[in-house]
Each structure stands twice: as C-alpha cells, then as structure tokens.
N, C-alpha and C. Protein backbone atom coordinates (compact mmCIF):
# COMPACT_ATOMS: atom_id res chain seq x y z
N UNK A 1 0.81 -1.19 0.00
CA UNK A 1 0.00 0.00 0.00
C UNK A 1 0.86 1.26 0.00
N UNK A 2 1.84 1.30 0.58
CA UNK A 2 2.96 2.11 0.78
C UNK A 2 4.00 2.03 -0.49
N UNK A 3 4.95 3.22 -0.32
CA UNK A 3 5.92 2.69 -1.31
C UNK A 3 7.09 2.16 -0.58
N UNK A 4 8.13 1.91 -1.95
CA UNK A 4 8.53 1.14 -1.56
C UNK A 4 9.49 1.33 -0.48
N UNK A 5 10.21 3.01 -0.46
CA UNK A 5 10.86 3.57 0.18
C UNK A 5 10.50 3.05 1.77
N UNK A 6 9.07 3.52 1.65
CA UNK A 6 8.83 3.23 2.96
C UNK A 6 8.54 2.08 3.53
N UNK A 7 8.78 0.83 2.26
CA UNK A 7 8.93 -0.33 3.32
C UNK A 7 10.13 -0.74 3.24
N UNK A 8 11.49 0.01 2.90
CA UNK A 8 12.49 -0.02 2.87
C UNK A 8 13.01 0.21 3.92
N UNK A 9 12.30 1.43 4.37
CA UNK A 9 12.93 2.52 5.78
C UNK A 9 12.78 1.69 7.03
N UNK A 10 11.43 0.85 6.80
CA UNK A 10 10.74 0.27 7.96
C UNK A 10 11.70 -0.64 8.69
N UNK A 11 11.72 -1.56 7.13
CA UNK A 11 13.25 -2.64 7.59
C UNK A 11 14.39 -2.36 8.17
N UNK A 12 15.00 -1.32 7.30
CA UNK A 12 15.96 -0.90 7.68
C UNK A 12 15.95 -0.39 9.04
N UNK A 13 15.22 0.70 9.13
CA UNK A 13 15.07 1.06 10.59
C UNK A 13 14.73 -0.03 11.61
N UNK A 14 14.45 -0.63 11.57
CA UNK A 14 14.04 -2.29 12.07
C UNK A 14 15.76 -2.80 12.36
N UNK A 15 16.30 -3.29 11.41
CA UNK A 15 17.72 -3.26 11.43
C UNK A 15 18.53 -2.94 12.42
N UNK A 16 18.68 -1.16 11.86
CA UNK A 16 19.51 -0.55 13.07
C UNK A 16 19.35 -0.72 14.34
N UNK A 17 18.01 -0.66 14.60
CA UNK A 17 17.61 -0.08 15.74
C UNK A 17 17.96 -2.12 16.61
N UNK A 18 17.91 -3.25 16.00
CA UNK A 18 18.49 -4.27 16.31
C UNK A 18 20.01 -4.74 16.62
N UNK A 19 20.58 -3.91 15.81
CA UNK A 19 21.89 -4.00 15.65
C UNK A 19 22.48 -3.23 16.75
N UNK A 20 21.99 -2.50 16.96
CA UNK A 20 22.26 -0.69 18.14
C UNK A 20 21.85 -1.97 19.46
N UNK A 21 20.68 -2.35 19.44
CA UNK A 21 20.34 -2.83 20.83
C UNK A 21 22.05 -3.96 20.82
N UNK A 22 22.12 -4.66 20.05
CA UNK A 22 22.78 -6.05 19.98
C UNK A 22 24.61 -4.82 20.71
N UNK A 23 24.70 -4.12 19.71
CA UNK A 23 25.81 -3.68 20.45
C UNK A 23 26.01 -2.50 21.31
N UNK A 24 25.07 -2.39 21.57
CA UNK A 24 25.18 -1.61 22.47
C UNK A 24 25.10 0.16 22.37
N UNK A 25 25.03 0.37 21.13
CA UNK A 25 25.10 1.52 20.57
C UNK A 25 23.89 2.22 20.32
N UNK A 26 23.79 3.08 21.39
CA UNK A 26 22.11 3.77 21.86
C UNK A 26 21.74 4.31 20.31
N UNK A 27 22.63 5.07 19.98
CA UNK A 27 22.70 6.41 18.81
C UNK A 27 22.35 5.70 17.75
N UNK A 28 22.51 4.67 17.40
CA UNK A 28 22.26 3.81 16.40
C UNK A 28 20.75 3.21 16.79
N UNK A 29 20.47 2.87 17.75
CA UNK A 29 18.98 2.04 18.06
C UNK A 29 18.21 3.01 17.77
N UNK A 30 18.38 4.14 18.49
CA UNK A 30 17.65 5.48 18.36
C UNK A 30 17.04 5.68 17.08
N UNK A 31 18.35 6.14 16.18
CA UNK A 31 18.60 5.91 15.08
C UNK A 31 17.14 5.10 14.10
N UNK A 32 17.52 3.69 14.06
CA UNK A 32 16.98 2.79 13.69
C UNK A 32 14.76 3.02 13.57
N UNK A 33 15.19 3.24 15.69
CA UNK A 33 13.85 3.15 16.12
C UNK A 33 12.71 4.56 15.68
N UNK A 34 13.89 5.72 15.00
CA UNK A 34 13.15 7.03 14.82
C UNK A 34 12.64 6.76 13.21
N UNK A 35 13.60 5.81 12.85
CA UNK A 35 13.12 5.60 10.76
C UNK A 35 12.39 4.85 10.73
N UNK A 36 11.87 3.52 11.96
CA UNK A 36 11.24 2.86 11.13
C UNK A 36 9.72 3.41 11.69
N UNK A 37 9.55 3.99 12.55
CA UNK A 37 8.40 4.60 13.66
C UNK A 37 7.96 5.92 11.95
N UNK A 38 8.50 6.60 11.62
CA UNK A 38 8.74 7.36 10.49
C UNK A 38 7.67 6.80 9.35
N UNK A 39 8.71 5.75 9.32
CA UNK A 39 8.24 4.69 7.72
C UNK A 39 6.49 4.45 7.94
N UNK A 40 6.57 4.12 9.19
CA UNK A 40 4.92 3.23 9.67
C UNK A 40 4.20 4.22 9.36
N UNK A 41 4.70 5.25 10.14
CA UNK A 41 3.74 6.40 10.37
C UNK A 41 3.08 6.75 8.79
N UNK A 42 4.34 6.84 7.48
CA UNK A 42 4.08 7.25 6.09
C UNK A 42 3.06 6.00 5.64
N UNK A 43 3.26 4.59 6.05
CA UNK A 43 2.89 3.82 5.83
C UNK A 43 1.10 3.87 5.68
N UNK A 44 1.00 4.06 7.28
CA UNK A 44 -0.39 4.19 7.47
C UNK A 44 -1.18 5.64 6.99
N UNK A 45 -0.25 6.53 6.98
CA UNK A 45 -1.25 7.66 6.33
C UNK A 45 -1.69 7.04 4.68
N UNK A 46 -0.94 6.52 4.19
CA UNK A 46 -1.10 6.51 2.70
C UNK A 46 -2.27 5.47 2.45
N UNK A 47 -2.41 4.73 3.68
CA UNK A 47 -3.54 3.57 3.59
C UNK A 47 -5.00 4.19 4.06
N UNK A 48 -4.98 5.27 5.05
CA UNK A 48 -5.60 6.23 5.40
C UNK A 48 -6.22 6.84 3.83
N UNK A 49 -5.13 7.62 3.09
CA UNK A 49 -5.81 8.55 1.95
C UNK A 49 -6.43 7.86 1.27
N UNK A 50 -5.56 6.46 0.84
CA UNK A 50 -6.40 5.35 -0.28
C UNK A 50 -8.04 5.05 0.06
N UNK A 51 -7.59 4.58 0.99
CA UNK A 51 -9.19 4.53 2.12
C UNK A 51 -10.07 5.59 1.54
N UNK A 52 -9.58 7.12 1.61
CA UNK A 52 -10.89 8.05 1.52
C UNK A 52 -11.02 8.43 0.46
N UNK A 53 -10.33 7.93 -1.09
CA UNK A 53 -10.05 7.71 -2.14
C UNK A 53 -11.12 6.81 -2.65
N UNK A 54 -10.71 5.81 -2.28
CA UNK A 54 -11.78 4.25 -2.31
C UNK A 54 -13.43 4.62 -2.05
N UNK A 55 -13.90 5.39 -0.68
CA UNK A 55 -14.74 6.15 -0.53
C UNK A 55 -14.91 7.08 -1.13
N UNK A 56 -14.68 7.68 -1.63
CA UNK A 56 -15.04 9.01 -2.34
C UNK A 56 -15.42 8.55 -4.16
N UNK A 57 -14.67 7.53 -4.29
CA UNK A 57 -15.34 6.68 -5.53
C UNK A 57 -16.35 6.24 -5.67
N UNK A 58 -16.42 4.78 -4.34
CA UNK A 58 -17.67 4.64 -4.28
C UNK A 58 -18.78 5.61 -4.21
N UNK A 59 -19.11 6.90 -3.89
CA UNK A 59 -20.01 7.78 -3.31
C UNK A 59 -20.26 8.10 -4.83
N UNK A 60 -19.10 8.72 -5.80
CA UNK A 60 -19.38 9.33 -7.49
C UNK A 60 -20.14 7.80 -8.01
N UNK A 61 -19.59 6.51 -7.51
CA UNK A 61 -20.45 5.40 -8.82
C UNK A 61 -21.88 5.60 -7.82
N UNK A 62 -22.14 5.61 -6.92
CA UNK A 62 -23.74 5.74 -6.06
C UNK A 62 -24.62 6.67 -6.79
N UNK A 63 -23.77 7.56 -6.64
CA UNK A 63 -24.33 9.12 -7.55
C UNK A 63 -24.52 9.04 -8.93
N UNK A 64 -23.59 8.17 -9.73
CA UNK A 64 -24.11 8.03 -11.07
C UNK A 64 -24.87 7.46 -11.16
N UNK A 65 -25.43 6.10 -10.27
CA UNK A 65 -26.13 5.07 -10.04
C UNK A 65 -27.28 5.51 -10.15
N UNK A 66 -27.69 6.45 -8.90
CA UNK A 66 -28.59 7.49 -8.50
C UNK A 66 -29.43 8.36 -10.15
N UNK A 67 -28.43 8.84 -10.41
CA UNK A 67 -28.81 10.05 -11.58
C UNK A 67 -29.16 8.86 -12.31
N UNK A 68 -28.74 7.83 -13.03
CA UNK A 68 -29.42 7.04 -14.06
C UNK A 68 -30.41 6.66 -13.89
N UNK A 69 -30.67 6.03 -12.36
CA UNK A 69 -32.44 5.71 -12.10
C UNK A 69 -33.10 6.90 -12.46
N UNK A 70 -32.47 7.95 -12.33
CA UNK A 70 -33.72 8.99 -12.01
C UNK A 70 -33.66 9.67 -14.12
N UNK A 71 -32.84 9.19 -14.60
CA UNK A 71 -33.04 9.75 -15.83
C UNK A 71 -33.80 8.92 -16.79
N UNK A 72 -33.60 7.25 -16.11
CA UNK A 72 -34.40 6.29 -16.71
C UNK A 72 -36.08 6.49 -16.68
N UNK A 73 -36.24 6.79 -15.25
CA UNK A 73 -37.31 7.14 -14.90
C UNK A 73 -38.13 8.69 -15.81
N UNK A 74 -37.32 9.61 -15.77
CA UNK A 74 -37.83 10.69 -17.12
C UNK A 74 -37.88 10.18 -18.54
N UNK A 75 -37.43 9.58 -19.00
CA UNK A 75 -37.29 8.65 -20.08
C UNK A 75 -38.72 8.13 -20.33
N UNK A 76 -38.79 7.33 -19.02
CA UNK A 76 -40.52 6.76 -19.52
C UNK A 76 -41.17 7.75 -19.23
N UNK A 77 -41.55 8.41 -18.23
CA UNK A 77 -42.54 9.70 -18.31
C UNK A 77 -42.35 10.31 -19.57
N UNK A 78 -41.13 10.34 -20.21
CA UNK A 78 -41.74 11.37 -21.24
C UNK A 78 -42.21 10.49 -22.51
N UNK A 79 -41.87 8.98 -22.76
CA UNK A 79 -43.13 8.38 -23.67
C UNK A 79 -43.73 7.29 -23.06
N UNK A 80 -43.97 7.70 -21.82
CA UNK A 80 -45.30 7.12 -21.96
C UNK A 80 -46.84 7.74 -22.79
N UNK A 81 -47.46 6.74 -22.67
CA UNK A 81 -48.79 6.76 -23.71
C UNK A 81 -49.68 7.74 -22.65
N UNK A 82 -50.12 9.10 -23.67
CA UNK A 82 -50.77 9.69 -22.82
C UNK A 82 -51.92 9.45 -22.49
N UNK A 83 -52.74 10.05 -20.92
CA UNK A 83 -54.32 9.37 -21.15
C UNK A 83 -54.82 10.30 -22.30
N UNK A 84 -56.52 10.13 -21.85
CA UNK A 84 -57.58 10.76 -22.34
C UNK A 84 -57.75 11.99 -22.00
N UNK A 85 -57.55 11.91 -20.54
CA UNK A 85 -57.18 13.35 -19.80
C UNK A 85 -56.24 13.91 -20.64
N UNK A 86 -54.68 14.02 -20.21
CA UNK A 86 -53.49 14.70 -21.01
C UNK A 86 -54.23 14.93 -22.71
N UNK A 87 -54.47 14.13 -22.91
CA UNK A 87 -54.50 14.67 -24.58
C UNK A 87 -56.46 15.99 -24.71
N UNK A 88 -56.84 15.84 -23.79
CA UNK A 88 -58.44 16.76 -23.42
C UNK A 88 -57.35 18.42 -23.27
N UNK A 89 -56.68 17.87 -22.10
CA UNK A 89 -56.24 19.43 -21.77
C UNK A 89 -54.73 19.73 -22.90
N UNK A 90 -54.18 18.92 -23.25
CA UNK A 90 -53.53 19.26 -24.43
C UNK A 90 -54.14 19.90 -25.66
N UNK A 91 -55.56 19.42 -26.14
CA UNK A 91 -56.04 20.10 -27.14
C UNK A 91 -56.51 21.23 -26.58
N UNK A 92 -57.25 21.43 -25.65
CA UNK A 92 -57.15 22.55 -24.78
C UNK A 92 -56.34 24.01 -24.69
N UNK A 93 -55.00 23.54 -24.36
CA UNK A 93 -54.39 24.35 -24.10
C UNK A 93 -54.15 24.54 -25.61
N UNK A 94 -54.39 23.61 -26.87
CA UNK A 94 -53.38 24.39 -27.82
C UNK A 94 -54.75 25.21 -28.74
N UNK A 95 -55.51 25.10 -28.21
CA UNK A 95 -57.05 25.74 -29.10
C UNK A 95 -56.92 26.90 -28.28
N UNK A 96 -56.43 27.15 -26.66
CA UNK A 96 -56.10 28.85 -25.91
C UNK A 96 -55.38 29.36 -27.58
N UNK A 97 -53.69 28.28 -27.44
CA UNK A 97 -53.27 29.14 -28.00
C UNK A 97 -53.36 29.76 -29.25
N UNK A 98 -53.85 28.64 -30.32
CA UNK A 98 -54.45 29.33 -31.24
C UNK A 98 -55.28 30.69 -31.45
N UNK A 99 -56.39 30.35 -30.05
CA UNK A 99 -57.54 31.96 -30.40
C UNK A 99 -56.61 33.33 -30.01
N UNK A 100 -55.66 32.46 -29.16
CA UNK A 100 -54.50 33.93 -28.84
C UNK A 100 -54.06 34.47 -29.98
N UNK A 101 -52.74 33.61 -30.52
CA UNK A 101 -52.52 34.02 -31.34
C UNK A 101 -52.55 34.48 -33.22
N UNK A 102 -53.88 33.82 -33.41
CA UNK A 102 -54.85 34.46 -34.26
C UNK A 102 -55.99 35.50 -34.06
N UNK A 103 -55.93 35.99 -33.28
CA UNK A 103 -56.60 37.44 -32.54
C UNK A 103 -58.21 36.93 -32.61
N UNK A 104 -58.94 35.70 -32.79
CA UNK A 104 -59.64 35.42 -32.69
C UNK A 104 -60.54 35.42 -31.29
N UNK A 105 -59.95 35.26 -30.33
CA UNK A 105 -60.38 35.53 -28.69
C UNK A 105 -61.15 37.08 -28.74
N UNK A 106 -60.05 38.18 -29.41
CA UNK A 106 -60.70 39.30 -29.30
C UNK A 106 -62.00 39.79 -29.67
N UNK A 107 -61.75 39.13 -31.18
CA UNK A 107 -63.32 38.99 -32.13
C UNK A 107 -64.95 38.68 -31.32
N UNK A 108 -64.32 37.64 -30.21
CA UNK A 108 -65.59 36.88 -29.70
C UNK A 108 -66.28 37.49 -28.93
C-alpha cells in the first residue's frame, strides 16, 4: 500500500535499531527506532488517503447510479402513452393558444 521507500525505511530502521540494541550503541537504536516509527507512520497515512479515495469513488459510482435511475425514470414519463385526460387538456391548451394568437379571442 505504501511505497517502496517506505517499506524499505521500515526494515531498515528495524535493522539498526536491532543492531544498536545487539551492540550496544544507543545512537544507532535510536537511530533505527526514529526511521522505522517514520516509515509506519508514512505507511499508514497513505492507507488512510487510499481509504478516503476508495470512498469518495464509491459515493461518485452511487451518484451516477442514483442520476441514471432517475433519468431512466424521465425517459418513460416522457413516452409514456398519454391518457384521455393529457391529450383533453392538451387540445385545450393548444385551441387557448391558437384563439390567442390568431386574434380570434378578441373577435368573440
């Protein structure tokens, strides 16, 4: 999940900080114990970001998921077969607009 550096450092720091205990050499354990504490630390943030990466994906495919039901769904509303009703007030409304805009309304 990490790179590789940092599972390089880990070891290594792992290493020293073994080698320092084995001889005795604080500055070196220290050493060892500050790179590989370092490495982990890089380690786990990067598994951390992937994480909210991973999430933040999933949430955009939900959302596309989302918008397609809902565009599928306009899709049929707009052919579906109209009733008797819709097509009454459809001729309706388009016989307003006719007397409108043939000045015929005024005439009457």
């Amino acid at each position: 999940m990490g790179t590789i550096k940092d599972e390089k450092d880990k070891l290594v720091g792992g290493a020293k900080e073994k080698f320092g205990e084995l001889t005795k050499n604080e500055e070196l354990s220290e050493e060892g114990k500050s790179q590989k504490e370092d490495a982990e630390k890089n380690l786990e943030q990067r598994k951390k970001r992937i994480e909210e990466l991973e999430n933040l994906h999933d949430e955009k495919q939900a959302n596309i998921q989302d918008g397609t039901k809902d565009q599928v769904g306009r899709d049929l509303k707009e052919h579906a077969v109209p009733t008797e009703e819709d097509l009454k007030n459809k001729d309706r409304l388009e016989e307003e607009r006719l007397k409108h805009y043939t000045g015929i309304e005024e005439k009457l």
